[in-house]
Each structure stands twice: as structure tokens, then as C-alpha cells.
C-alpha atoms as a PDB file:
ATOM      1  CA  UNK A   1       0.000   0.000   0.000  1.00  0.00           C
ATOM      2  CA  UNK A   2       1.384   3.415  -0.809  1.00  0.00           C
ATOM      3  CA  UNK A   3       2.660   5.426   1.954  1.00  0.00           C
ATOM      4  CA  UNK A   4      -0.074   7.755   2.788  1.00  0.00           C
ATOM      5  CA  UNK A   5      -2.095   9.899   5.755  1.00  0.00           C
ATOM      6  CA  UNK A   6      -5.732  10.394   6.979  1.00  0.00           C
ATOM      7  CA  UNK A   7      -7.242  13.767   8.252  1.00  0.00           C
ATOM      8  CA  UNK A   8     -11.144  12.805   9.830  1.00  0.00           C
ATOM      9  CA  UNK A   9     -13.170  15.643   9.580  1.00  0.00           C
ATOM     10  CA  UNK A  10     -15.090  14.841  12.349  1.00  0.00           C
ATOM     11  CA  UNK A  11     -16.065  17.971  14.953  1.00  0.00           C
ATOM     12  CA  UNK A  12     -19.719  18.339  14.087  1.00  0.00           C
ATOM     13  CA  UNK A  13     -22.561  18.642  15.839  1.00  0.00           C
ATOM     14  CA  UNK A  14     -25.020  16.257  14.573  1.00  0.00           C
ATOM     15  CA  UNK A  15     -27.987  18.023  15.788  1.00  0.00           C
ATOM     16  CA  UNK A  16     -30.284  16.259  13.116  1.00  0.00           C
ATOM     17  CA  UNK A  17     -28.906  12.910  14.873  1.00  0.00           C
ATOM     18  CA  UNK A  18     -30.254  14.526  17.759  1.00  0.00           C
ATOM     19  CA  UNK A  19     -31.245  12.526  20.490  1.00  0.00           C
ATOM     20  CA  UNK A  20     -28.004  10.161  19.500  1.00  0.00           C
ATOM     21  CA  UNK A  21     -25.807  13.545  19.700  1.00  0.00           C
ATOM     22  CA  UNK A  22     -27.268  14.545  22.495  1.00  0.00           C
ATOM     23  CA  UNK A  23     -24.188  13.705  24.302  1.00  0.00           C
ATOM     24  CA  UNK A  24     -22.208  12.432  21.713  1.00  0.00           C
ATOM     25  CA  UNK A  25     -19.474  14.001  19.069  1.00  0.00           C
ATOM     26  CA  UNK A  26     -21.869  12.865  15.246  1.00  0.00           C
ATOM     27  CA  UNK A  27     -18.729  10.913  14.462  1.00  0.00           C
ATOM     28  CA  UNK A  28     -19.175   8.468  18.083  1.00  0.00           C
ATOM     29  CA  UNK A  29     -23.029   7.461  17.217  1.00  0.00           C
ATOM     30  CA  UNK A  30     -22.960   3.796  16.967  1.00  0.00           C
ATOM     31  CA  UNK A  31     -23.731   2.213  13.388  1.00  0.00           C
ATOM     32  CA  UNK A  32     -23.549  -1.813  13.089  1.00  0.00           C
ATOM     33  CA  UNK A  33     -22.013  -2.080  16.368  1.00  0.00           C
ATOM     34  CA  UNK A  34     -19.337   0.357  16.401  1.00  0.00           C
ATOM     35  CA  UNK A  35     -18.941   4.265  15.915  1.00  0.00           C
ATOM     36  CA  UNK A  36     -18.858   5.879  12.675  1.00  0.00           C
ATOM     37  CA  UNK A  37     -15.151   6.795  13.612  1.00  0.00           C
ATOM     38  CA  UNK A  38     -14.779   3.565  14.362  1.00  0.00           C
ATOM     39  CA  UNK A  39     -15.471   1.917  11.094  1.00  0.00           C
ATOM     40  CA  UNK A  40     -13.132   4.597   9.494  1.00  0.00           C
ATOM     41  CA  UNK A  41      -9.867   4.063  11.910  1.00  0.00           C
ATOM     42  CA  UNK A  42     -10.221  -0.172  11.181  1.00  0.00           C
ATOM     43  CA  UNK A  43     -10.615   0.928   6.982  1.00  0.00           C
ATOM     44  CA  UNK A  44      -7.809   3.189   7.064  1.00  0.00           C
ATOM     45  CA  UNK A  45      -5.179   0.839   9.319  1.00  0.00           C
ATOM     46  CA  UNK A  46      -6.738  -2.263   6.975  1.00  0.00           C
ATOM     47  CA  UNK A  47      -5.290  -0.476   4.147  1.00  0.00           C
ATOM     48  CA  UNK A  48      -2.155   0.168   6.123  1.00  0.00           C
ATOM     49  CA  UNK A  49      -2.904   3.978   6.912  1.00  0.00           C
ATOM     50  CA  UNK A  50      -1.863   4.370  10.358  1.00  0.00           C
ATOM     51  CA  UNK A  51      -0.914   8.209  10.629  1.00  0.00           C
ATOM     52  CA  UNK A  52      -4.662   9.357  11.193  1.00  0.00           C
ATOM     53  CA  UNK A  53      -5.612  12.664  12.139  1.00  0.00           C
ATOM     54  CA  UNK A  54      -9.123  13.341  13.835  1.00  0.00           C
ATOM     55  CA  UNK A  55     -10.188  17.185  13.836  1.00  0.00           C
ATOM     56  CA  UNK A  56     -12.679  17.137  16.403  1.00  0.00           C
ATOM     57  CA  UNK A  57     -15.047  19.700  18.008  1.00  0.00           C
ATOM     58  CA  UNK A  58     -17.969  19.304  19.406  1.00  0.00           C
ATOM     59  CA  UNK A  59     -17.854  16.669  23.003  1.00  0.00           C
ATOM     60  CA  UNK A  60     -14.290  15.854  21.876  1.00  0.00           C
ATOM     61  CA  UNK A  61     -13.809  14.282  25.075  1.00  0.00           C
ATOM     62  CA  UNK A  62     -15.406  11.180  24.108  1.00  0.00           C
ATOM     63  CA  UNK A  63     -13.100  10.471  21.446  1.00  0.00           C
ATOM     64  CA  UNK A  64     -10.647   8.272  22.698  1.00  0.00           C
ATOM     65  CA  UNK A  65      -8.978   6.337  20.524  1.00  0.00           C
ATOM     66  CA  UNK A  66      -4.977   4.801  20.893  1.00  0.00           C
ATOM     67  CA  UNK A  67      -2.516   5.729  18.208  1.00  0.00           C
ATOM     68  CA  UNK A  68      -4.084   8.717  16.646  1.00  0.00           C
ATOM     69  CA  UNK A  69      -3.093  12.295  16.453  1.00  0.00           C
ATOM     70  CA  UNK A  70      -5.826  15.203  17.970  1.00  0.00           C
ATOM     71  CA  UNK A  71      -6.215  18.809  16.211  1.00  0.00           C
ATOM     72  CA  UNK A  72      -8.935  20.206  18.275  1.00  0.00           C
ATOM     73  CA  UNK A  73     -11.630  22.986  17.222  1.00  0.00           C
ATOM     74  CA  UNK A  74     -12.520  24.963  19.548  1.00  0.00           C
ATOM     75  CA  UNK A  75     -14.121  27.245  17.544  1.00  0.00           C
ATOM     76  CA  UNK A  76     -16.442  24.216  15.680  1.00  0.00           C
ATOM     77  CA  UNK A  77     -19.692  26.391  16.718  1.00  0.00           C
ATOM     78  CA  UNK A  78     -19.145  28.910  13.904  1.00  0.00           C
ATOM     79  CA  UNK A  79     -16.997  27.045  11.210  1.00  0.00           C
ATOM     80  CA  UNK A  80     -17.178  24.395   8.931  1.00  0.00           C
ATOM     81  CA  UNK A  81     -14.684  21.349   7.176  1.00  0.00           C
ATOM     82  CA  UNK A  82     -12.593  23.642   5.192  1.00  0.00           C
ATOM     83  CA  UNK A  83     -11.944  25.231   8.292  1.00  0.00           C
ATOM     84  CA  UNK A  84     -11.156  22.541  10.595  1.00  0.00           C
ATOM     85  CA  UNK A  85      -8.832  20.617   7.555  1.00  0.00           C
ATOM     86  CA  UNK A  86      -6.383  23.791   8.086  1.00  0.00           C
ATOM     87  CA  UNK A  87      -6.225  23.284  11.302  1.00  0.00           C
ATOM     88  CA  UNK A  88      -4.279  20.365  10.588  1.00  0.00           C
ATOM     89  CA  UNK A  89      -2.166  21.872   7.920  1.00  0.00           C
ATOM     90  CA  UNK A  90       0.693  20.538   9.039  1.00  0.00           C
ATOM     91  CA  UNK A  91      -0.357  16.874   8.001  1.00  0.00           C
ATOM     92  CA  UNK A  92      -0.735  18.347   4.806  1.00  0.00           C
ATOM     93  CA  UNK A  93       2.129  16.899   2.756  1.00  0.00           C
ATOM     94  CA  UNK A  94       3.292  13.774   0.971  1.00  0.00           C
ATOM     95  CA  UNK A  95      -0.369  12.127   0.427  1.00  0.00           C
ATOM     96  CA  UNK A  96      -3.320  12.961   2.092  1.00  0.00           C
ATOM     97  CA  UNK A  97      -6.764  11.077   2.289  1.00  0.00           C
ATOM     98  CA  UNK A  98      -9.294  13.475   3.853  1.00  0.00           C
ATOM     99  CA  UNK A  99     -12.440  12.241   4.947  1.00  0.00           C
ATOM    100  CA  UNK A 100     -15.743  13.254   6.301  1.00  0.00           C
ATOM    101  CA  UNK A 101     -16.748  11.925   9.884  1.00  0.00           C
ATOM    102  CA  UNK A 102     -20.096  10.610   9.150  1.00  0.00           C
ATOM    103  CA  UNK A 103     -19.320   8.144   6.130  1.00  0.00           C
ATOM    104  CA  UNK A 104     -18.825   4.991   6.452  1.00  0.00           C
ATOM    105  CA  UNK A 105     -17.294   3.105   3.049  1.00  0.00           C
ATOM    106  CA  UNK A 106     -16.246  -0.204   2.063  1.00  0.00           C
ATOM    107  CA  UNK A 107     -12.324  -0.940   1.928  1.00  0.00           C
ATOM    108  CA  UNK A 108     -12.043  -1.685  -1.306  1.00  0.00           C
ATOM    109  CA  UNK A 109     -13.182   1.813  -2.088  1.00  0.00           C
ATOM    110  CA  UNK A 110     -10.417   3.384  -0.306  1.00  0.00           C
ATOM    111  CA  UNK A 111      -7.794   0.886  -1.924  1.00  0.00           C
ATOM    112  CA  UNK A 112      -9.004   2.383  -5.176  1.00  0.00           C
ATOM    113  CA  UNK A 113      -8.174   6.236  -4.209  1.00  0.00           C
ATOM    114  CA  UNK A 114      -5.088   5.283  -2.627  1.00  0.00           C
ATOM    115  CA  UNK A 115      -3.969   4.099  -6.188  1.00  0.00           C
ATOM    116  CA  UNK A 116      -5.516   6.652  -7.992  1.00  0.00           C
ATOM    117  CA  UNK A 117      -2.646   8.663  -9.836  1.00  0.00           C
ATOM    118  CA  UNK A 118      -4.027  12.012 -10.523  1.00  0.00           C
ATOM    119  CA  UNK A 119      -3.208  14.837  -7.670  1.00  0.00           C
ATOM    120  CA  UNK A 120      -6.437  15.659  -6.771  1.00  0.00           C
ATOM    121  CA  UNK A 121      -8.726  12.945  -6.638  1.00  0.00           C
ATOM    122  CA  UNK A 122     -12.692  13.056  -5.452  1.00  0.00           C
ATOM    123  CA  UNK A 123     -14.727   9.901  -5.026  1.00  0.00           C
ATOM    124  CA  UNK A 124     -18.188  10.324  -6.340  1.00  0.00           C
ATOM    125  CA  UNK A 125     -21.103   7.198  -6.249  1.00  0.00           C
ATOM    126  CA  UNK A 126     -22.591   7.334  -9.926  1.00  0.00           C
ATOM    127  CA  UNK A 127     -25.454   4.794  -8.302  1.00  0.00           C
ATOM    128  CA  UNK A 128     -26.301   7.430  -5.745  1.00  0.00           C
ATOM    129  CA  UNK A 129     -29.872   7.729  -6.437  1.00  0.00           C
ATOM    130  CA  UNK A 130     -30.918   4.168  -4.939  1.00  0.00           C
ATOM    131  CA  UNK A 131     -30.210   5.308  -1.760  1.00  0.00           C
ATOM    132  CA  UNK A 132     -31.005   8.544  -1.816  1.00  0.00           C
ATOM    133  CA  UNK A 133     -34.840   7.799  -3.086  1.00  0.00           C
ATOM    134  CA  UNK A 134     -34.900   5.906   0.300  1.00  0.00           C
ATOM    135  CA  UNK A 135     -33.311   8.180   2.629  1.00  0.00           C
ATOM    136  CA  UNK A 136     -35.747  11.184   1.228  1.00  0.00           C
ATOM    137  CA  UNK A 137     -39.329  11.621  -0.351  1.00  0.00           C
ATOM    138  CA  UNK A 138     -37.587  14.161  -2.996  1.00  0.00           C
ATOM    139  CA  UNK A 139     -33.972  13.077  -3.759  1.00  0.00           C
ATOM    140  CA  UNK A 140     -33.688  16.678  -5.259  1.00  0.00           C
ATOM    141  CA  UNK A 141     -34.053  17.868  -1.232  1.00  0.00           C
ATOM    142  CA  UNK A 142     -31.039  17.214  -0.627  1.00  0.00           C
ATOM    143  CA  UNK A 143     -28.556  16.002  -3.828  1.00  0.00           C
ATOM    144  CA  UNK A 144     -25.943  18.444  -4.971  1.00  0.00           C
ATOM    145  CA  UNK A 145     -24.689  18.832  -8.723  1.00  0.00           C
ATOM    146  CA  UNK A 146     -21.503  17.308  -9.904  1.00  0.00           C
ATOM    147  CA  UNK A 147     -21.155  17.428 -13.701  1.00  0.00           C
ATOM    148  CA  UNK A 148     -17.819  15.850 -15.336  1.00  0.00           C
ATOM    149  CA  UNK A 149     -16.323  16.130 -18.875  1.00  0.00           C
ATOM    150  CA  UNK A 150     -15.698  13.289 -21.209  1.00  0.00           C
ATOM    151  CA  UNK A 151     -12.356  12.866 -19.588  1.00  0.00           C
ATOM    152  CA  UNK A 152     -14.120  12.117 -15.896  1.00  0.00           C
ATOM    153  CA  UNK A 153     -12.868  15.294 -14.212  1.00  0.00           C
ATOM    154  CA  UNK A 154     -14.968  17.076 -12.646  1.00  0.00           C
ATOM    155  CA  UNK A 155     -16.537  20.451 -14.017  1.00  0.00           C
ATOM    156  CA  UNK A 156     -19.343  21.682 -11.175  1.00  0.00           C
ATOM    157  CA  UNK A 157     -19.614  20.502  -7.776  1.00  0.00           C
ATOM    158  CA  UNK A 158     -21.797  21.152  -4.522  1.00  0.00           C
ATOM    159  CA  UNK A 159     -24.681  23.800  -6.205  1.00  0.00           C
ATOM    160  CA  UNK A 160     -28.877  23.069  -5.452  1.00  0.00           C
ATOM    161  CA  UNK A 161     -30.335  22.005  -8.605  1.00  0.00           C
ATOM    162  CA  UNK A 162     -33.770  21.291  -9.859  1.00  0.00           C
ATOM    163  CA  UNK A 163     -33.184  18.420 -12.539  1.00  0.00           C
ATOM    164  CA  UNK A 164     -31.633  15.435 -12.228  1.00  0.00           C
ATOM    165  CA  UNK A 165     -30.150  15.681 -15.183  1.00  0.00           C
ATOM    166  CA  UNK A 166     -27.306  18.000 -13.505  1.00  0.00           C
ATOM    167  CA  UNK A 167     -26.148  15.387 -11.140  1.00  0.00           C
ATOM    168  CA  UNK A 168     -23.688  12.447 -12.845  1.00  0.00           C
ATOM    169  CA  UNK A 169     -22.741  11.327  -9.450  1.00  0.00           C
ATOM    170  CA  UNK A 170     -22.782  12.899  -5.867  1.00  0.00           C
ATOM    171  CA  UNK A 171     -19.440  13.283  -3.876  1.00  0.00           C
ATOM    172  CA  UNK A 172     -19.329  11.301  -1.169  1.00  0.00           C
ATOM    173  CA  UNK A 173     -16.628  13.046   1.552  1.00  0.00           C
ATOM    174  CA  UNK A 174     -13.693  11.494   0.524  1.00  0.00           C
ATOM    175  CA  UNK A 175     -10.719  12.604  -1.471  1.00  0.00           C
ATOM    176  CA  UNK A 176      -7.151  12.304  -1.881  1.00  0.00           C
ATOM    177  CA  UNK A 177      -4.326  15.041  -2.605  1.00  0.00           C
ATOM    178  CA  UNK A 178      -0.871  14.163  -3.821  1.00  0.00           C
ATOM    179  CA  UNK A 179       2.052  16.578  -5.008  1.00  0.00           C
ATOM    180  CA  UNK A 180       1.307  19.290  -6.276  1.00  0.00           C
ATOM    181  CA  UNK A 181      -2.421  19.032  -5.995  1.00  0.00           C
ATOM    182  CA  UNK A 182      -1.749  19.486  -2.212  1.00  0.00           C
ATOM    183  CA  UNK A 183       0.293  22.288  -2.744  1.00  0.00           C
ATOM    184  CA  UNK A 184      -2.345  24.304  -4.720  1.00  0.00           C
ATOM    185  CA  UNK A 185      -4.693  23.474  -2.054  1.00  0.00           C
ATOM    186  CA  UNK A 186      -2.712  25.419   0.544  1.00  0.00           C
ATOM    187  CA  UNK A 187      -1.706  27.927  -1.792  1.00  0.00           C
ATOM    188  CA  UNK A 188      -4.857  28.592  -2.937  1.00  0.00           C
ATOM    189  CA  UNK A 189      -6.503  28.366   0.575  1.00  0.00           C
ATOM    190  CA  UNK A 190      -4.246  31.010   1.851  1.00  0.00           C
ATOM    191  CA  UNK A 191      -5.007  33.253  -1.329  1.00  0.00           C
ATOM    192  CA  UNK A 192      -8.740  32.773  -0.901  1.00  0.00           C
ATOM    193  CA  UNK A 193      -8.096  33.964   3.188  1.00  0.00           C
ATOM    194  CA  UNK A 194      -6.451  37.040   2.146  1.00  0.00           C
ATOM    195  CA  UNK A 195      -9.123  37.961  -0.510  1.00  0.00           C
ATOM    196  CA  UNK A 196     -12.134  37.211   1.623  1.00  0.00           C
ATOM    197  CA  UNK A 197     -10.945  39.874   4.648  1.00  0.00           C
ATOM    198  CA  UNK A 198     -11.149  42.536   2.191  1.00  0.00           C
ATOM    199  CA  UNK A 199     -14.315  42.378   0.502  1.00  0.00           C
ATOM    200  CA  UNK A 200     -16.870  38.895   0.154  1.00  0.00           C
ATOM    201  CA  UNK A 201     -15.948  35.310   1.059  1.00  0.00           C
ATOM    202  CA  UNK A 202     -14.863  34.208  -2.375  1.00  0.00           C
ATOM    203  CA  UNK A 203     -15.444  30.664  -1.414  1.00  0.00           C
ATOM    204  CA  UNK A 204     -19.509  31.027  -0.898  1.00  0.00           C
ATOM    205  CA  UNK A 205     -19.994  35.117  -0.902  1.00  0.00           C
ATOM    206  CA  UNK A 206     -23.495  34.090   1.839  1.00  0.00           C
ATOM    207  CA  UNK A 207     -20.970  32.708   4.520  1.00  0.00           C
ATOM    208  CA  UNK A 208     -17.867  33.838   6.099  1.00  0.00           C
ATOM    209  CA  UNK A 209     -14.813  32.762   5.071  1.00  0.00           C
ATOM    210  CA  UNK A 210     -14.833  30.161   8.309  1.00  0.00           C
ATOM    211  CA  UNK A 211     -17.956  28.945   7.902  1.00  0.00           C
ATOM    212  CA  UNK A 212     -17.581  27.649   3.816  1.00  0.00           C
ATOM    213  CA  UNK A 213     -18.753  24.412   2.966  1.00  0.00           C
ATOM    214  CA  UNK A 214     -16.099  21.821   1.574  1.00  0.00           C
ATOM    215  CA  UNK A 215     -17.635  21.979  -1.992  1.00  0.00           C
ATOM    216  CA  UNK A 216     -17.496  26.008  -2.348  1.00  0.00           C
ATOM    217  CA  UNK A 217     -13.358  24.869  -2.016  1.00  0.00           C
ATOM    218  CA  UNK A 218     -13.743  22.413  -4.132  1.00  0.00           C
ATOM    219  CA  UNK A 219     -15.972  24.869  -6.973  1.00  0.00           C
ATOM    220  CA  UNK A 220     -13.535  27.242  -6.556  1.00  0.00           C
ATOM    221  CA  UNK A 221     -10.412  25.380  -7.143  1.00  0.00           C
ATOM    222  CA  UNK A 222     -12.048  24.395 -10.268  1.00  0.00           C
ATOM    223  CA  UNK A 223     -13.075  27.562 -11.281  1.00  0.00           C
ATOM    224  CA  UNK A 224      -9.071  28.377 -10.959  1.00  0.00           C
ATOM    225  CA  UNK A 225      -8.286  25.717 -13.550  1.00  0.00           C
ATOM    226  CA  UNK A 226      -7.522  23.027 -11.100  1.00  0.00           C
ATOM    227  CA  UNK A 227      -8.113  19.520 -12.515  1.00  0.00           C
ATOM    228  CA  UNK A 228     -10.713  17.359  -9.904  1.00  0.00           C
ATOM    229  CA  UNK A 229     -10.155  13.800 -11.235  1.00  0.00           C
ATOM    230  CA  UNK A 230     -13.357  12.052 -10.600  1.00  0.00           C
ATOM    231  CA  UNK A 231     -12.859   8.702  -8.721  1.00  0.00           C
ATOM    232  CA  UNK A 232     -16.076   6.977  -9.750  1.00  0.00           C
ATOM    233  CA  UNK A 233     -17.596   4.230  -7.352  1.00  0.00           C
ATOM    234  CA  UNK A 234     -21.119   2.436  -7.210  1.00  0.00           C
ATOM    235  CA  UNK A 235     -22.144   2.248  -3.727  1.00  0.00           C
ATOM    236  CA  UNK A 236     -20.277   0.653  -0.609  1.00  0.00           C
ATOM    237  CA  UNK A 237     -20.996   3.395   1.164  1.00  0.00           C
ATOM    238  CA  UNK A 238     -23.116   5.159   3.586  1.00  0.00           C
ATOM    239  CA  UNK A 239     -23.837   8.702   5.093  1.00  0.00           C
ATOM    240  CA  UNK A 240     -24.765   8.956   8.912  1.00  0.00           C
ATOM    241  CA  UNK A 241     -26.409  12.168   8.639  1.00  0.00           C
ATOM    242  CA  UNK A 242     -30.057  12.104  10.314  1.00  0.00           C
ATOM    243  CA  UNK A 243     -31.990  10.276  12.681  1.00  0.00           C
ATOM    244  CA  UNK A 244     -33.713   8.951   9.673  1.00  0.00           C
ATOM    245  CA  UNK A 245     -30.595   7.613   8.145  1.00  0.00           C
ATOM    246  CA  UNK A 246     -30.016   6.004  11.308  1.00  0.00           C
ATOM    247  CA  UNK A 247     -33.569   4.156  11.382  1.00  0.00           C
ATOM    248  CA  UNK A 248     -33.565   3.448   7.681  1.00  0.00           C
ATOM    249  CA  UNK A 249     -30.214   1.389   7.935  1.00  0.00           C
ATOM    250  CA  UNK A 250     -30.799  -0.298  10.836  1.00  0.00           C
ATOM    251  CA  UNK A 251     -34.129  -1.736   9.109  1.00  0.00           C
ATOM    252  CA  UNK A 252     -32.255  -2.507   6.406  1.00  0.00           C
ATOM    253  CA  UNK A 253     -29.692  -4.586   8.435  1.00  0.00           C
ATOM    254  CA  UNK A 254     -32.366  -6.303  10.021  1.00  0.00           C
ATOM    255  CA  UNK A 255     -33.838  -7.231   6.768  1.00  0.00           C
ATOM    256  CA  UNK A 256     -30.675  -8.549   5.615  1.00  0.00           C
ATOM    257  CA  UNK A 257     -30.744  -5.806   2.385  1.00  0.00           C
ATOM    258  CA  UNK A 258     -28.008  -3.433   3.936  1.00  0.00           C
ATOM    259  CA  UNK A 259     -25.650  -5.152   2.080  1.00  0.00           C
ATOM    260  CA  UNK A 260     -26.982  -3.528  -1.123  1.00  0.00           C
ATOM    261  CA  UNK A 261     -25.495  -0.515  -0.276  1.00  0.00           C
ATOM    262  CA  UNK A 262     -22.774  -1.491   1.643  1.00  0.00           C
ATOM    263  CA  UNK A 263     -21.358  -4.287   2.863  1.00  0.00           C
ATOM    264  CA  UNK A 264     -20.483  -4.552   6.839  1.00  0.00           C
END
């Protein structure tokens, strides 16, 4: 396995997990017997990636796993991912798989962006709507667009749309940045910092600056000529992101169709 790290994304709130969260960090609510952390830390040290970072915020006390490095953010109330990734910037270098904290994905699916070549690399589920038309009565509700070109990398990412027709996949929270793809990132984060205190967040001009989501990064970098390679999957993986979610796959476990969508 190529020598790589993980950054976990994972200080949120989960107040629509709420009353799981109640007293629990989103990423520490239990799925198929263990946390959602959980599952990630065995994938990643499966695949031999044993330099994991977890950015954590919200009841970071009750993470508490052995052999994995801490970036806390204190300030997780009023930011967002692309904040909390810089807070570990200084994992940032050689190769870097970063990761959303309430995913949950198949190891074989991580094997195939650790050998993906391209420096910036973005898993996206082209079967996405399966799942989605289960986990909500409009799919539309809640799916972002992600167009590619013929060449599968990836041309719009992240906006609300109204057809179906605009979404060729949906990015799960998972990505991978290699040479100089992970230099651009920092170079252009720093460049979008210094922009956004003098006039409009350039990232998402309704938030601040701290609060952007990972996609109005990702949007931008693209609309700076960066070059997204898509890393196309078809399911073996899960968000944890409501209470609903939470219901819906337990059913589905019980039923013995999880494995459908992912396999435990």
C-alpha cells in the first residue's frame, strides 16, 4: 500500500442525529455495532494507513482512541470542514486522504483512491440515487450537482439544482491530494483567506470565510483551472447524517438488504 495519511473531519454537531448527539461528538453514534469513527480508523489501518488525524469539536472528550493524532476545534460552533482541515495543515504533505466523519465506506473503495494517480482525486457514487430515493421523499431535497467532462474530471460541484439531469454522481466526503495538488490546495486556501478579509468570502460570498462548505473549495479550485479527477464508485458506502438515516439502515440490516449498499 502506498505510503499515505488520513485527516477525519469529524467535529460536528449532529444536531439532526439529535437525540443520539445529544451527548455524543456525530462521528461516536454507533452504526452496526461500532462508531462511525470507528469503522473509518479499522478501513484506514486495513489499508495500512496508520498516521490518522481526527479534527474534532464538538464533546471531543469522548473520542478516545490509541494511536491517533488530535487537532482540536474549539471554535467548531461557527466554522465548517474547510476550516477545521487547516487546522491540521501541518499533516498536509506527501499524500493525504481526507475524509468526512459521518461516512462509512467499504475498503475496497479506499484501496481504489489510494492508487488513484491524478493529484487531486474526489470519489463520487454514480449509483447514488438508490439510496437517496430511500433516505428522502424528494432526492432533489437534498442532492448536490456534480457534472464531469468526457475525460471524468470534474466540471461543477456542490450547487442546489432542480433536474436530475445535472447530477452524474454525488461526492461522497472522501478525497485524496498528492504533489502538487496538495500544494495548490494550501496555496490557494491562503489566497482565498487574504481575498475574503477585504471584501466577500470568495469561497460562498453568503458565509464567512470560516464557515464555507467543503464543496465552495472544491468549486472554486475548479473555477481556478484546477483539474478534480473524478474517482467513480457504485455504492459501498453510507452517510450517517439524520436520525432517519439512522432508522432506515438499521431496518435494512435487520432485513438482511443493507448489504446492497454497503457491505459490513
Amino acid at each position: 500500500m502506498i505510503n499515505c495519511k488520513a485527516i477525519i473531519l469529524a467535529g460536528g454537531q449532529g444536531k439532526r442525529l439529535r437525540p443520539l448527539t445529544n451527548n455524543n461528538p456525530k462521528c461516536m453514534v454507533k452504526i452496526f455495532d461500532r462508531s462511525i469513527l470507528e469503522h473509518q480508523i479499522n478501513c484506514f489501518r486495513e489499508c495500512g494507513i496508520n498516521d490518522i488525524t481526527v479534527v474534532t469539536g464538538y464533546r471531543s472528550e469522548k473520542i478516545k482512541f490509541k494511536n491517533i493524532n488530535y487537532v482540536k476545534n474549539k471554535n467548531y460552533k461557527k466554522t465548517n470542514m474547510v476550516y477545521g482541515l487547516f487546522l491540521a495543515k501541518e499533516k498536509l504533505n506527501g499524500i493525504v486522504i481526507i475524509s468526512y466523519g459521518d461516512i462509512v465506506y467499504e475498503k475496497k473503495i479506499l484501496k481504489r483512491l489510494v492508487r488513484e494517480k491524478n493529484d487531486i482525486s474526489i470519489t463520487v457514487d454514480r449509483n447514488w440515487k438508490k439510496l437517496w430515493e430511500l433516505r428522502f421523499d424528494n432526492p432533489l431535497s437534498d442532492a448536490e450537482s456534480l457534472r464531469l467532462d468526457k475525460n471524468g474530471f470534474i466540471t461543477d460541484i456542490g450547487r442546489k439544482v432542480e433536474k436530475i439531469e445535472d447530477i452524474q454522481g454525488q461526492y461522497i466526503g472522501l478525497m485524496k491530494f498528492q504533489n502538487a495538488g496538495l500544494e495548490l490546495l494550501k496555496s490557494w486556501y491562503e489566497k482565498f483567506g487574504l481575498e475574503s478579509r477585504s471584501k466577500n468570502n470568495v469561497l460562498n460570498s453568503k458565509l464567512s470565510f470560516e464557515s464555507s462548505f467543503m464543496t465552495d473549495l472544491l468549486q472554486t479550485l475548479i473555477k481556478q483551472g484546477c483539474k478534480l479527477k473524478s474517482v467513480t464508485i457504485s455504492g459501498g458506502w453510507l452517510e450517517i447524517d439524520t436520525l432517519k438515516d439512522y432508522k432506515l439502515y438499521h431496518k435494512l440490516s435487520l432485513e438482511g438488504k443493507i448489504s446492497q449498499f454497503f457491505k459490513i
